[in-house]
Protein backbone atom coordinates (compact mmCIF):
# COMPACT_ATOMS: atom_id res chain seq x y z
CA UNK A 1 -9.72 28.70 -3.60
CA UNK A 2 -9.78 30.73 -0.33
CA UNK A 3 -7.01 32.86 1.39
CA UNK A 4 -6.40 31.42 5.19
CA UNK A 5 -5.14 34.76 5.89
CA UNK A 6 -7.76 37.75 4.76
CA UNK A 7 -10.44 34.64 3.70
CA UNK A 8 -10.70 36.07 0.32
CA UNK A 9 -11.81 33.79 -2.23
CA UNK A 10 -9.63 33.96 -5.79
CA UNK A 11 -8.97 31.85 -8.85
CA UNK A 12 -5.59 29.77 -9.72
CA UNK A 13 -4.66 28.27 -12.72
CA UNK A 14 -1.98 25.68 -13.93
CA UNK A 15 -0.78 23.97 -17.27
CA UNK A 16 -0.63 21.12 -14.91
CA UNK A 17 -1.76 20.21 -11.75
CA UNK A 18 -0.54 17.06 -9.60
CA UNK A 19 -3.10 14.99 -7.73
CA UNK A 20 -1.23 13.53 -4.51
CA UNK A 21 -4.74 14.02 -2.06
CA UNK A 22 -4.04 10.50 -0.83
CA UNK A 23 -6.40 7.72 -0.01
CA UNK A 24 -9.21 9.69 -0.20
CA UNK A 25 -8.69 11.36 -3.14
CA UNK A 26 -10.74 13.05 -5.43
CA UNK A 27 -8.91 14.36 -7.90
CA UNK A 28 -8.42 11.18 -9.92
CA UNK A 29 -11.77 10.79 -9.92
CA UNK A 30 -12.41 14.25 -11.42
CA UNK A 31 -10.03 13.40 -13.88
CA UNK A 32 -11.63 10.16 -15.34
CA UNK A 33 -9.24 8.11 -14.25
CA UNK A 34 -10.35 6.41 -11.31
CA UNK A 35 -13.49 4.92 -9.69
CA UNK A 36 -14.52 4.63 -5.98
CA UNK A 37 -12.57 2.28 -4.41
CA UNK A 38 -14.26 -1.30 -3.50
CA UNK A 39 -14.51 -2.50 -0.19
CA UNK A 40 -11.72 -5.14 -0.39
CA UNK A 41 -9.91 -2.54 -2.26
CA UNK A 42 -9.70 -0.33 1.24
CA UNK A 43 -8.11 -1.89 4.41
CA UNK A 44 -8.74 -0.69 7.67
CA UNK A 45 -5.59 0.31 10.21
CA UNK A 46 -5.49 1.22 13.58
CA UNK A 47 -2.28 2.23 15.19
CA UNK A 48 -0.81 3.09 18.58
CA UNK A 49 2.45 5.02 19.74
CA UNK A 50 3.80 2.89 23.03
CA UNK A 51 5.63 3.71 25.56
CA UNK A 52 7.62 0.87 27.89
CA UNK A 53 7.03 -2.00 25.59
CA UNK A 54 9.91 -4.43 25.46
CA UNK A 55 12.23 -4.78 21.92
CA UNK A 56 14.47 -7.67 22.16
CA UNK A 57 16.25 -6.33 19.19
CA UNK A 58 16.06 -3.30 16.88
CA UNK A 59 13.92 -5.11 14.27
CA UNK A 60 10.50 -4.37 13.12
CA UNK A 61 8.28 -7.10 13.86
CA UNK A 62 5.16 -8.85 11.60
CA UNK A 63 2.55 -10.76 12.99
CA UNK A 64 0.77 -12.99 10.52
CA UNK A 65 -2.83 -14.51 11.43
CA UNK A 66 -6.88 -14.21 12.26
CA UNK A 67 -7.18 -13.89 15.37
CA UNK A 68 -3.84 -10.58 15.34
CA UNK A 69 -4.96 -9.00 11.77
CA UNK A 70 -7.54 -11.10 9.36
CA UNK A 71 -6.75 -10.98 6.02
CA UNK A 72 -3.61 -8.40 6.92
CA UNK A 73 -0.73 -8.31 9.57
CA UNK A 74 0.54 -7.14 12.95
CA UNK A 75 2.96 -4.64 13.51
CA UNK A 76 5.95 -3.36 15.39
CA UNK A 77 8.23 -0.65 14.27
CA UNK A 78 10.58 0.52 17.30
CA UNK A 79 11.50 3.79 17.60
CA UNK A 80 13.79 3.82 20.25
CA UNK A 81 14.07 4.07 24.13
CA UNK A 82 11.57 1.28 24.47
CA UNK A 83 9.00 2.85 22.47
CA UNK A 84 7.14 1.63 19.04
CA UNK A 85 4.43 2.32 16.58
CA UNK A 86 2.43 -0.77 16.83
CA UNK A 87 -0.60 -1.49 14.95
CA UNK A 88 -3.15 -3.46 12.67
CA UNK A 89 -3.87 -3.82 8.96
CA UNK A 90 -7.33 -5.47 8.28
CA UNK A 91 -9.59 -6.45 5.39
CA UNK A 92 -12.86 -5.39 6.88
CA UNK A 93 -14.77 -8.05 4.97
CA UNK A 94 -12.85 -11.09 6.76
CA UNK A 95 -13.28 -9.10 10.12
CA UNK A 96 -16.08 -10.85 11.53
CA UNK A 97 -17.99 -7.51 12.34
CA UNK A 98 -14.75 -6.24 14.32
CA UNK A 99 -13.47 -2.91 14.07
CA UNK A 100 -9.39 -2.28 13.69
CA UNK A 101 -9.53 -0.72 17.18
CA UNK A 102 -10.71 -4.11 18.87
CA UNK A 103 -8.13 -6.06 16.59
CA UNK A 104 -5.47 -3.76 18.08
CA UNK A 105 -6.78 -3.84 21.96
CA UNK A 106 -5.93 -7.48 21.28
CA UNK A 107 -2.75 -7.47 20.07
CA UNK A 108 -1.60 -4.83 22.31
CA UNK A 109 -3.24 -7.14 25.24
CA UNK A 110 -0.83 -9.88 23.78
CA UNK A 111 2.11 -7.89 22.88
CA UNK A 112 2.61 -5.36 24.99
CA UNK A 113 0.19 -5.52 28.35
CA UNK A 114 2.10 -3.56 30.19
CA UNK A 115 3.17 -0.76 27.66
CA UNK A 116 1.92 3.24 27.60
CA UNK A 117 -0.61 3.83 24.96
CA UNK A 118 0.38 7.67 23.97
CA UNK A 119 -1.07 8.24 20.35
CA UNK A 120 -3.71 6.48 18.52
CA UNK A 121 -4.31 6.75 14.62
CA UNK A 122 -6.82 5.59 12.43
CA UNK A 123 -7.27 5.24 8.93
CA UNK A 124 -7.55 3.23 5.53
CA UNK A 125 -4.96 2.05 3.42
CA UNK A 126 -5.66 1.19 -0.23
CA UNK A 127 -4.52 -2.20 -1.72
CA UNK A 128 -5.69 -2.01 -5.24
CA UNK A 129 -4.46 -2.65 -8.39
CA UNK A 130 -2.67 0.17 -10.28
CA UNK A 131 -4.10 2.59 -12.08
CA UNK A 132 -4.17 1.72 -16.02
CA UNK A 133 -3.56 5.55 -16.67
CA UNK A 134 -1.92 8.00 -14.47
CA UNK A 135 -2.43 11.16 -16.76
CA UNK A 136 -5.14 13.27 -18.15
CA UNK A 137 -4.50 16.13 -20.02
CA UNK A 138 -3.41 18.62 -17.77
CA UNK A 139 -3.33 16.47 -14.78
CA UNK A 140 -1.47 13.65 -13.44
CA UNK A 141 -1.63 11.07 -10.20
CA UNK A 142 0.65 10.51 -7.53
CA UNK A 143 1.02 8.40 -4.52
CA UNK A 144 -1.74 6.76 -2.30
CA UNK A 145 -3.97 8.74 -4.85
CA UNK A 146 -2.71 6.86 -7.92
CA UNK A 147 -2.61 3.53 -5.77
CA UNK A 148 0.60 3.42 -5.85
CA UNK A 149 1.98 2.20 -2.80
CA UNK A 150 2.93 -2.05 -2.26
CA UNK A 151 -0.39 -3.75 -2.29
CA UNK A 152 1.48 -6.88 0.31
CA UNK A 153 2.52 -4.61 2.80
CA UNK A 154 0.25 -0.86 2.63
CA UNK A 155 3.69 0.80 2.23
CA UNK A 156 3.79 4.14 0.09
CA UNK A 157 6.37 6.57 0.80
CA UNK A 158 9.30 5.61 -1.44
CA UNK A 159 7.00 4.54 -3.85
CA UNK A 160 5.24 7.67 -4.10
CA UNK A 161 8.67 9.54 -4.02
CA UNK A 162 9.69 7.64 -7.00
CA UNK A 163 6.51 8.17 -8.64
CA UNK A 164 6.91 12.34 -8.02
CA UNK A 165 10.50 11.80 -9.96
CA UNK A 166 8.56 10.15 -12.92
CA UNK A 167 6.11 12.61 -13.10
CA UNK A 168 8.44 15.91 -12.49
CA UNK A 169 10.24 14.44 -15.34
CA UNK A 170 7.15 13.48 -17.85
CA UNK A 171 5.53 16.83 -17.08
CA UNK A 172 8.99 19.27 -17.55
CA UNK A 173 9.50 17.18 -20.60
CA UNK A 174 5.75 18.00 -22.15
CA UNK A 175 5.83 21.70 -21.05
CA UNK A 176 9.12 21.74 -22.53
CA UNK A 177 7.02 21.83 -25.74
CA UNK A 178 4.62 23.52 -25.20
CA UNK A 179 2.42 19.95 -24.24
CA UNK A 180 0.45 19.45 -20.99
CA UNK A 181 -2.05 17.04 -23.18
CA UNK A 182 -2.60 13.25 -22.05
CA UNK A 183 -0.64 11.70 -24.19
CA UNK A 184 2.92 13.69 -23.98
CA UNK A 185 2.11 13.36 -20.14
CA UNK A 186 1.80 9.52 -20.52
CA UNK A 187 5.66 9.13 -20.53
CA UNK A 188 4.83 9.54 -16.54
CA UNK A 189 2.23 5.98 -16.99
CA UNK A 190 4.61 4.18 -19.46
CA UNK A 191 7.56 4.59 -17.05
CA UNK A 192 5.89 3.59 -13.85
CA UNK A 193 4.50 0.49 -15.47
CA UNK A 194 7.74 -0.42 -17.06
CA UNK A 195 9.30 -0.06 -13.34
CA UNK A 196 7.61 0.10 -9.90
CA UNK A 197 4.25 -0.30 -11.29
CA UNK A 198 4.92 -3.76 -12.99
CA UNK A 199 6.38 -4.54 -9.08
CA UNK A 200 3.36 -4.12 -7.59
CA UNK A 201 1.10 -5.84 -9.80
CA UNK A 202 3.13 -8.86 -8.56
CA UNK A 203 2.64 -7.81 -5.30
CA UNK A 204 -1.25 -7.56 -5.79
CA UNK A 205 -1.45 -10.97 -6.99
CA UNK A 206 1.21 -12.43 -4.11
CA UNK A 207 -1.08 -10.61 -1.66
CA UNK A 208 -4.36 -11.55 -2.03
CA UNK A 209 -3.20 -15.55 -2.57
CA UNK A 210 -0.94 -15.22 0.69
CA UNK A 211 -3.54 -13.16 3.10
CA UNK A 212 -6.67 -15.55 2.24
CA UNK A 213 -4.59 -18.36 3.24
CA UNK A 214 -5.43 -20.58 6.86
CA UNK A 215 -3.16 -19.92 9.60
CA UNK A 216 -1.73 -23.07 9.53
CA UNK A 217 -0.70 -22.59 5.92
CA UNK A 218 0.48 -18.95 5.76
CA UNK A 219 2.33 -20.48 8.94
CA UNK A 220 4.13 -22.89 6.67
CA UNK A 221 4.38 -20.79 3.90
CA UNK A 222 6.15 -17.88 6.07
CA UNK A 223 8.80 -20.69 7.35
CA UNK A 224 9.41 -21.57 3.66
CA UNK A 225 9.31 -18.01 2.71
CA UNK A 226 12.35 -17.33 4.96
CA UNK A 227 14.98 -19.96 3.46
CA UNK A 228 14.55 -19.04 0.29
CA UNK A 229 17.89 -16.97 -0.81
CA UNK A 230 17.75 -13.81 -2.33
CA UNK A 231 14.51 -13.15 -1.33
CA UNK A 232 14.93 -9.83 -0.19
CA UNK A 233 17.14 -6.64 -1.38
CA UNK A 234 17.81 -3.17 -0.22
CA UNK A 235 14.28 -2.74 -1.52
CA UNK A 236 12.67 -5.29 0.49
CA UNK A 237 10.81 -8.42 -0.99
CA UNK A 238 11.41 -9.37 -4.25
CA UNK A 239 7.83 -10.17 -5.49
CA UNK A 240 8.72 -11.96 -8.27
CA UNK A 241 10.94 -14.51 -6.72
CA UNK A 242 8.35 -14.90 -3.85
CA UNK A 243 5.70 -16.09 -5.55
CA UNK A 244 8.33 -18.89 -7.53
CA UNK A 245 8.82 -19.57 -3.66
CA UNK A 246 5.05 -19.96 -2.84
CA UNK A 247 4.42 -21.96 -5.80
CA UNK A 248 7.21 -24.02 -5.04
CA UNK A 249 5.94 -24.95 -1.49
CA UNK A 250 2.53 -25.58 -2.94
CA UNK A 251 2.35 -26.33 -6.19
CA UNK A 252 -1.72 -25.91 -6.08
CA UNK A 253 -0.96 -22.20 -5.81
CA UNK A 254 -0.03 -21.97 -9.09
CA UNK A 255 -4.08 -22.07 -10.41
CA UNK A 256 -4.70 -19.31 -7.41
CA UNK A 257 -2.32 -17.24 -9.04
CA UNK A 258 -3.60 -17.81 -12.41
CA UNK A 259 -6.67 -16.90 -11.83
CA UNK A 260 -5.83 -13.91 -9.41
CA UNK A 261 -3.62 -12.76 -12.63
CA UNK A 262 -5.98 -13.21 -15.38
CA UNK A 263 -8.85 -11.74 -13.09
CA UNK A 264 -6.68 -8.44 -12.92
CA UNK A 265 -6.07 -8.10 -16.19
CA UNK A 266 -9.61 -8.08 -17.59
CA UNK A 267 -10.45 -5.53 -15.01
């Protein structure tokens, strides 16, 4: 490592060191426990900050089809004072050759014409499946890094908060005695699984069924979607219960989500 201050080079060491380098990480893959990410394993984003854009209400807005976001969604978050993060999700391989930006010029030319473009970001966003370990000996994954966040909707802050809670605990509990090896730091892996992990695998399969869908159905599925009671919680969508809901609405869903789920599980 290098001191910023004098520019010194000098060595650190640590029983255990926590890999939360985000989507671009390289840490898990020095670890063995992850592999470069596939192309419809990485979505592309595009977002703008907005000044003078006009929010009916103080709710954050999804926009659902190809022509907005292909294979993703639309988005509004207000942040007050008639300004809003507004942006793009995108699987670059349903794209058409497009670029995030482009996707966003359009929906900003749609949404908000007349609005202040202050800020723009760009990045990816990972929607992969979970990692099948999240510990090495001396080393653990967390966050973006560990693919953690909720493949449906990119999201990854209070999962990765929740995930730094499991692994504080796992790794106080192996140096506790003495341990930093794989396997007392796998309490970290068997929690997350048994919790927000076993979420999101739900969520990886609801995704990529509900995203390849036509407009026209993901139209009519998103109508269906939002009589269903109970759907949602202080958490958000309850995965589970929406895909009972998809199926429900289209019974020939039920093979796409067969084969989405046994398809994950040999990987």
């Amino acid at each position: 490592m290098k001191d910023l201050a004098s520019g010194s080079a000098y060595d650190e060491r640590a029983e255990v060191t926590v890999g939360a380098d985000g989507v671009e990480s390289l840490s898990p893959r020095w670890a063995g426990l992850k592999k470069s990410l596939r192309p419809d394993e990485l979505f592309s984003c595009a977002e703008e900050l907005i000044e003078g854009i006009d929010l009916p209400g103080a709710f954050i807005e999804f926009h659902l089809g190809r022509s907005f976001a292909p294979g993703g969604y639309a988005w509004v978050f207000p942040k007050g004072k008639g300004r809003a993060n507004v942006g793009v999700g995108i699987n670059p391989l349903h794209a058409g050759g497009k670029t995030a930006v482009e996707y966003l010029n359009a929906f900003l030319a749609h949404r908000a014409p007349d609005g202040k473009r202050t800020r723009l970001v760009i990045g990816g966003c990972s929607v992969a499946r979970g990692l099948g370990a999240l510990a090495a000996d001396g080393f653990v994954a967390v966050g973006e890094a560990a693919n953690q966040n909720n493949p449906l909707s990119g999201g990854g802050i209070v999962n990765a908060l929740e995930a730094a809670d499991m692994a504080a605990a796992a790794i106080l509990s192996a140096l506790s005695r003495g341990s930093s090896s794989a396997k007392d730091l796998g309490a970290y892996t068997r929690e997350w699984r048994r919790t927000v992990g076993k979420t999101n695998d739900a969520f990886h399969h609801a995704a990529r069924i509900f995203y390849g869908l036509p407009d026209e159905e993901m139209s009519r599925m998103a109508r269906e979607l939002s009589g269903v009671p109970g759907l949602f919680d202080e958490k958000g969508v309850k995965p589970l219960r929406m895909v009972r809901a998809l199926v429900a609405a289209n019974p020939r869903l039920l093979l796409q989500f067969a084969g989405a789920w046994l398809g994950g599980k040999k990987r």
